[in-house]
N, C-alpha and C. Protein backbone atom coordinates (compact mmCIF):
# COMPACT_ATOMS: atom_id res chain seq x y z
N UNK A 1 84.42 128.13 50.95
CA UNK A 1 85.26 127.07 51.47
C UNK A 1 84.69 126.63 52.81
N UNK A 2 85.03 125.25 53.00
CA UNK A 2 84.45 124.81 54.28
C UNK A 2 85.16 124.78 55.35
N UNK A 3 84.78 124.61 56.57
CA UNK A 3 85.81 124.57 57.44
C UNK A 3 86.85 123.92 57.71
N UNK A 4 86.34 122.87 57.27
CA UNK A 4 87.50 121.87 57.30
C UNK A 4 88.87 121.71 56.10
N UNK A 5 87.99 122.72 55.22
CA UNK A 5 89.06 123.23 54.25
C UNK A 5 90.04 124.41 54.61
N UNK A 6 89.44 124.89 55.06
CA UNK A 6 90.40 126.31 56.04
C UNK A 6 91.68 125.63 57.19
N UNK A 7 90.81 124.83 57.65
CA UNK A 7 91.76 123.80 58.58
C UNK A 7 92.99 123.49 57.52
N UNK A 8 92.43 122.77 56.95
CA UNK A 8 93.91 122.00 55.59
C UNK A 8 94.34 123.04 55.70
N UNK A 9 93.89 124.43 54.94
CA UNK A 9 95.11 125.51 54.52
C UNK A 9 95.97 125.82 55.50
N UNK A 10 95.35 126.25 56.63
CA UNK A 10 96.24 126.82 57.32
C UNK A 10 97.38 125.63 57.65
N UNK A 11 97.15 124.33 57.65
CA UNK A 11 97.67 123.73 58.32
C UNK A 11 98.92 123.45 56.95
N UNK A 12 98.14 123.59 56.26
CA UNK A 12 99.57 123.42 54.89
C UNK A 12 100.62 124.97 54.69
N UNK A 13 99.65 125.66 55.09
CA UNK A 13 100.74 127.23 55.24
C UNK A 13 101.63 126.95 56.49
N UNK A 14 101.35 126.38 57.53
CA UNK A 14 102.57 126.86 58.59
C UNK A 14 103.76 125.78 58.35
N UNK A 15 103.50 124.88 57.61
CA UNK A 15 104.43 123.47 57.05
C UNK A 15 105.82 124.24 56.74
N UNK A 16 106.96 123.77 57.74
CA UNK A 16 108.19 123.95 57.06
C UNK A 16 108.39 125.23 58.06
N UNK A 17 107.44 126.30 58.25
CA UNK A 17 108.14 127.38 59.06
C UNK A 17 108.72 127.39 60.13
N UNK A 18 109.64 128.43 60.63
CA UNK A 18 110.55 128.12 61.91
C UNK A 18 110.26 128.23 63.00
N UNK A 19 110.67 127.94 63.77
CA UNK A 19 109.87 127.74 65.42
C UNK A 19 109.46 128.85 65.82
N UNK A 20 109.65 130.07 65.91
CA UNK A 20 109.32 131.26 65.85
C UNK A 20 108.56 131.94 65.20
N UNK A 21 108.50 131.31 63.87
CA UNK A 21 107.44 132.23 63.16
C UNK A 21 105.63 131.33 63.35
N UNK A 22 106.47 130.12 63.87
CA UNK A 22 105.46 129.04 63.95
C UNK A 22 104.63 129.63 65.87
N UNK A 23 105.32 130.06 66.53
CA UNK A 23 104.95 131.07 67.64
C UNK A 23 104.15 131.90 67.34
N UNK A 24 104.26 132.46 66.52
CA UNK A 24 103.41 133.98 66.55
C UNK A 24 102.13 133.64 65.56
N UNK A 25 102.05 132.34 65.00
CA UNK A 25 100.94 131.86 64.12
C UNK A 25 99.86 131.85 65.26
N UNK A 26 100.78 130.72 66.28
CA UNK A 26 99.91 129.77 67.44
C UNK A 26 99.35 131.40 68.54
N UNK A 27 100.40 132.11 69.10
CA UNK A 27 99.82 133.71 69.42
C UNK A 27 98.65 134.09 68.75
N UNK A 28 98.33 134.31 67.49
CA UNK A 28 97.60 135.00 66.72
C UNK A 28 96.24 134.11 66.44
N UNK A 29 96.47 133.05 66.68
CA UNK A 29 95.02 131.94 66.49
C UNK A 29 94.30 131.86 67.92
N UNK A 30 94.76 132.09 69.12
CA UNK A 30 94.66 132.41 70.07
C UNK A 30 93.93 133.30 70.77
N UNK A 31 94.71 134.64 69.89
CA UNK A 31 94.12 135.77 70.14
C UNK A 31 92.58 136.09 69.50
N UNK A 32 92.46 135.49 68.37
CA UNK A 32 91.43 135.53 67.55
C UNK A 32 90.24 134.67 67.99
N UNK A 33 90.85 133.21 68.20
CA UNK A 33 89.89 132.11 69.43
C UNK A 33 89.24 133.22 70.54
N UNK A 34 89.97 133.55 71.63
CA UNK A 34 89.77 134.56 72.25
C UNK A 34 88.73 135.55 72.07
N UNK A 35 89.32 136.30 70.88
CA UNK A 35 88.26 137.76 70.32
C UNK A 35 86.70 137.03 69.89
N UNK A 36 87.16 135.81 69.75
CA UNK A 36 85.46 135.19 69.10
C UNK A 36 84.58 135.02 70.14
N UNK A 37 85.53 133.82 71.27
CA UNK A 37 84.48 133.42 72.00
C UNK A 37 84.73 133.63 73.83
N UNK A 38 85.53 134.37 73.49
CA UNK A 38 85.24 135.88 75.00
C UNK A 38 85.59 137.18 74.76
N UNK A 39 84.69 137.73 74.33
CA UNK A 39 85.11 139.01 73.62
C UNK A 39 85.11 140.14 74.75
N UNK A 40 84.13 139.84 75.81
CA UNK A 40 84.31 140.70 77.30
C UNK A 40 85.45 140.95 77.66
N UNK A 41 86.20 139.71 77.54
CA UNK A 41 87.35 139.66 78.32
C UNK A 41 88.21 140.46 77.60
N UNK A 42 88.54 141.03 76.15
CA UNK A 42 89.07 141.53 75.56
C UNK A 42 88.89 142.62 75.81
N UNK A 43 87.95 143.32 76.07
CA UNK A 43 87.39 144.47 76.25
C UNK A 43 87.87 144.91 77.38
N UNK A 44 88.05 143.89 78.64
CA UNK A 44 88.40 144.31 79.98
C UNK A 44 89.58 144.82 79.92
N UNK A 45 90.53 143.78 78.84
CA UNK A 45 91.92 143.73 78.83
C UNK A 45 91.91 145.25 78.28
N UNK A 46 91.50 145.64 77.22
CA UNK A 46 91.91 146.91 76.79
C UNK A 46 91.51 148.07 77.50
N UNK A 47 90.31 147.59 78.23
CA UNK A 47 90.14 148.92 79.18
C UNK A 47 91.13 149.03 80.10
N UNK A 48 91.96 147.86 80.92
CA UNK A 48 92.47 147.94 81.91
C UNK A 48 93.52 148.62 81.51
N UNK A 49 93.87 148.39 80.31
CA UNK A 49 95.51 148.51 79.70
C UNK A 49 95.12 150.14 79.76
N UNK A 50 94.43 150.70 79.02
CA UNK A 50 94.24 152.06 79.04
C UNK A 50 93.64 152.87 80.49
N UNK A 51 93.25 152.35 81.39
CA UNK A 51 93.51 152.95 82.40
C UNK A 51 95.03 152.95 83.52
N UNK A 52 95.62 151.88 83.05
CA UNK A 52 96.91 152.06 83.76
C UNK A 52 97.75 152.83 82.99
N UNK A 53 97.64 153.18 81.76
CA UNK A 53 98.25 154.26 80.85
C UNK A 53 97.80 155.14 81.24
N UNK A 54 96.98 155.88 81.20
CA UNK A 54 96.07 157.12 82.12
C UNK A 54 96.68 157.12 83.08
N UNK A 55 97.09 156.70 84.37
CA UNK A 55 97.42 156.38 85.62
C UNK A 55 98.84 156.52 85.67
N UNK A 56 99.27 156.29 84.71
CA UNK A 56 101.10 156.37 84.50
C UNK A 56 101.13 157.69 83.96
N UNK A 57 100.59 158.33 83.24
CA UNK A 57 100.13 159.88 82.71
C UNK A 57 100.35 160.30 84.30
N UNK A 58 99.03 160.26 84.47
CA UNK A 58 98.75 160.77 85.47
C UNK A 58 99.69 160.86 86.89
N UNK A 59 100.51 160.05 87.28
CA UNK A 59 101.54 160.32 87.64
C UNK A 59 103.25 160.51 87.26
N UNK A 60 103.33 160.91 86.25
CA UNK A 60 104.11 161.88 85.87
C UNK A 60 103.65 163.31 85.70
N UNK A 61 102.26 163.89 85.32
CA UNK A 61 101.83 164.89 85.85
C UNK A 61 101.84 165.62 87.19
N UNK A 62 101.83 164.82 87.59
CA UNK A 62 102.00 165.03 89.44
C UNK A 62 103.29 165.32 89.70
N UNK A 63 104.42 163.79 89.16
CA UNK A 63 105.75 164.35 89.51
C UNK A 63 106.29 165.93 88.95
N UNK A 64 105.56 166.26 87.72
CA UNK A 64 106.39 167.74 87.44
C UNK A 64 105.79 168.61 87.75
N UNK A 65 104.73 168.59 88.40
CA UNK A 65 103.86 169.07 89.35
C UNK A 65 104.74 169.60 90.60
N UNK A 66 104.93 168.63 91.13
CA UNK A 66 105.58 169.15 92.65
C UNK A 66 107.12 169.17 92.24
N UNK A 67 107.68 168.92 91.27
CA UNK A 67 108.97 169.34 90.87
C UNK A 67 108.64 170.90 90.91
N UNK A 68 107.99 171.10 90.08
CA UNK A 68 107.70 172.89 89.66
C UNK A 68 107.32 173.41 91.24
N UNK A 69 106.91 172.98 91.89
CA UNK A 69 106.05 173.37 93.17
C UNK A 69 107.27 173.29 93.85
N UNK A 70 108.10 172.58 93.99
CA UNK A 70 109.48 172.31 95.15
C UNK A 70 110.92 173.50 94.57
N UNK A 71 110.57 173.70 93.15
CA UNK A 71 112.09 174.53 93.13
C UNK A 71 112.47 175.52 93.83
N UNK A 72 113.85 175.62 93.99
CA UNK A 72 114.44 176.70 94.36
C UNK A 72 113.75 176.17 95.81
N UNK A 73 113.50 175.69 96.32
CA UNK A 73 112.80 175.24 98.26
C UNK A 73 113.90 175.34 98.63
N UNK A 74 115.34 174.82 98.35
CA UNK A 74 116.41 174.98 99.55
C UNK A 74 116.71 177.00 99.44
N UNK A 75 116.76 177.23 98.41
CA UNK A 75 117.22 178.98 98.16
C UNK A 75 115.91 179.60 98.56
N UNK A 76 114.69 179.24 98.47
CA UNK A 76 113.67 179.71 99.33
C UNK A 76 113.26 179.82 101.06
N UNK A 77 113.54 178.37 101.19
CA UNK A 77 113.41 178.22 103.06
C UNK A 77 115.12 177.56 103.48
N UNK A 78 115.72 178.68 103.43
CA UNK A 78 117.29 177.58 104.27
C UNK A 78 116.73 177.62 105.44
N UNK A 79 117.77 175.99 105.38
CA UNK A 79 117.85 175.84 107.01
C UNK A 79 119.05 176.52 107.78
N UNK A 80 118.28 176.83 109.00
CA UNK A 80 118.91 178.01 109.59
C UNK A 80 119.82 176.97 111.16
């Protein structure tokens, strides 16, 4: 099929759908535009995303970290 035949289809598949589902078509052609012709940038995006996940790990490790490290501190050092 040619391109311009792919064009027709799609353009005869989203015919009639609801504004919303007609959203997540226009999202998804986007994303794919995107993945084709900046694919770096995709790459950045997912690295970034997975280092601020790491980083959010990583500090909740810490918080039960010094939770465990702080208990019992008032029944350990009262103030006098």
């Amino acid at each position: 099929m040619t391109a311009q035949g792919y064009q027709e289809l799609i353009m005869e598949g989203v015919k009639g759908l609801p504004t919303e589902i007609l959203a997540e078509v226009a999202d998804f052609i986007y994303f794919v535009r995107q993945r084709v012709l900046q694919p770096r940038m995709i790459e950045d995006d997912l690295r970034n995303a997975m280092l601020r996940a790491e980083l959010r790990q990583f500090s909740r490790d810490e918080e039960a970290h010094l939770e465990k490290e702080f208990a019992n501190y008032e029944q350990l050092y009262p103030r006098e």
